[in-house]
Every structure is written in C-alpha cells, then in structure tokens.
Protein backbone atom coordinates (compact mmCIF):
# COMPACT_ATOMS: atom_id res chain seq x y z
CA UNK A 1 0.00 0.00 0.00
CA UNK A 2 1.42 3.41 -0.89
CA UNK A 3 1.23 6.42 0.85
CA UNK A 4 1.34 9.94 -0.23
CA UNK A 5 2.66 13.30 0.69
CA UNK A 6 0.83 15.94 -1.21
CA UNK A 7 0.22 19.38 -1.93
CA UNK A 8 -3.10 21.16 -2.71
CA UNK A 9 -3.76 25.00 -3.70
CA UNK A 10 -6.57 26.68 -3.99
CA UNK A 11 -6.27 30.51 -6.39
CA UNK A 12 -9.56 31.75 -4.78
CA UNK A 13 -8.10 32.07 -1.12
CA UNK A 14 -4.08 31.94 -3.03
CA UNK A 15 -3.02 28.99 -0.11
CA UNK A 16 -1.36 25.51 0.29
CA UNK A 17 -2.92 22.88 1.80
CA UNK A 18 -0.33 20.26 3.36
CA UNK A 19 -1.16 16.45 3.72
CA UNK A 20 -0.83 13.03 3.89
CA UNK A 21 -2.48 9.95 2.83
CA UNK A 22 -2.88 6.18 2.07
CA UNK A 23 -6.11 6.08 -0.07
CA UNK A 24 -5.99 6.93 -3.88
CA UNK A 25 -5.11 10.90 -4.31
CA UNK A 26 -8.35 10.97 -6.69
CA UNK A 27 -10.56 9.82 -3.86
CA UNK A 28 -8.48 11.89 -1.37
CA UNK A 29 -9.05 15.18 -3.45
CA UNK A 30 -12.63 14.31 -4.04
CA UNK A 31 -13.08 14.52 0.11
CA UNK A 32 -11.16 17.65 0.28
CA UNK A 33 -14.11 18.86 -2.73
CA UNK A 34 -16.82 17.56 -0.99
CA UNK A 35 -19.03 19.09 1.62
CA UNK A 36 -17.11 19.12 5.41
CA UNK A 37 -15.98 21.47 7.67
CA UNK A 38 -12.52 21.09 7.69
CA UNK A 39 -10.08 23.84 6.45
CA UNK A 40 -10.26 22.91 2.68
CA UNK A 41 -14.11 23.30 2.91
CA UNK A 42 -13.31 27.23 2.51
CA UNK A 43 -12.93 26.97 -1.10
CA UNK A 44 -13.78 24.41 -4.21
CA UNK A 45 -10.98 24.97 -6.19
CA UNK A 46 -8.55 22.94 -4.60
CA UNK A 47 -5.98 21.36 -6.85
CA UNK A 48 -3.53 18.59 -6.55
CA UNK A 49 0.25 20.42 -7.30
CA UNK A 50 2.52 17.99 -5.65
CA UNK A 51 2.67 14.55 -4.34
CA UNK A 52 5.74 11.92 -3.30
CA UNK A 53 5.18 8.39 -2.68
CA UNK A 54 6.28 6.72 0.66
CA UNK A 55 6.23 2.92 1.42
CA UNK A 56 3.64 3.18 4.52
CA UNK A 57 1.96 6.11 6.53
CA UNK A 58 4.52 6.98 9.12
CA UNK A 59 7.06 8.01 6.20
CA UNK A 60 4.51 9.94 4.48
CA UNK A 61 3.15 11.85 7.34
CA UNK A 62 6.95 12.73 8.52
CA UNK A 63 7.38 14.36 5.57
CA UNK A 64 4.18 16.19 5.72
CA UNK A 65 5.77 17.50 9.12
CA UNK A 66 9.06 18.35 7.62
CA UNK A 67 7.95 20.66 5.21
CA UNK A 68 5.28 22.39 7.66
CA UNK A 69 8.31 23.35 9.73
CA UNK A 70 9.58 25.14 7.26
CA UNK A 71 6.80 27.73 7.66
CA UNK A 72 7.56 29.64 4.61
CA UNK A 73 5.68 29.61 1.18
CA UNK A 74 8.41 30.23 -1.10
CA UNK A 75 10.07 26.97 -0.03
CA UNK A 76 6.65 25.23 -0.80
CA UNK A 77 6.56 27.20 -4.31
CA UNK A 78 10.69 25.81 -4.79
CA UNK A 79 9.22 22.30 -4.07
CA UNK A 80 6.83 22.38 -6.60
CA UNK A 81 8.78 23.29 -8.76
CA UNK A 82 11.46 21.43 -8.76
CA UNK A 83 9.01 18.51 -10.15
CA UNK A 84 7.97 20.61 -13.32
C-alpha cells in the first residue's frame, strides 16, 4: 500500500494545503471537494500540485511534518517546482 505526501492550492483564497495519505489521491481530493468542515471546505478549487510516494503512513506523514516546519511559502513554491 502506498502512501502519499501531497500538496493542494486553492487561487480563490491563493493557499497551500499540506497532507498526507494512504487512499488513492483521486478519492483523497474528491473529500477535500466535498461538503465538510474542515479547512479545505473554505474553497472548491482545490488542486492537486505535488505529491511523493512513501512505502507506509509513518514516512509519508513525517514528511508532511518536515515541510510544515519550514513555515515559509516560497520553499513550498521551490518544491513544486522542482518537479515541473
């Protein structure tokens, strides 16, 4: 079973959303869409712009950690980058 890192943005409110999970990244996104109160509920643009595969969960979700630390959104713009 994979696990994912990944990166969502949304242009209405201009932010990153940071996450991590082991279910398919379609299915994941399609929860983020759907109607919740969470903090991607704020907007319905959300787009996948980055994602890295880990082996299992506890890989994935330290490097979801890892780059919150960083606290800074040009990092997070170098990152996604550096895939394109």
């Amino acid at each position: 079973m994979a696990c994912h890192f990944y990166v969502l943005h949304s242009s209405i409110l201009d932010q990153f959303y940071l996450g991590h999970s082991c279910e398919d990244l379609n299915e994941r996104l399609r929860k983020h869409l759907s109607n919740h109160s969470g903090f991607t509920a704020r907007s319905k643009d959300w787009e996948l712009v980055y994602c890295e595969s880990y082996p299992d969960k506890v890989l994935a979700y330290a490097r979801e950690r890892e780059v919150k630390s960083w606290k800074s959104r040009k990092k997070i713009k170098e990152l996604i980058e550096q895939r394109r």
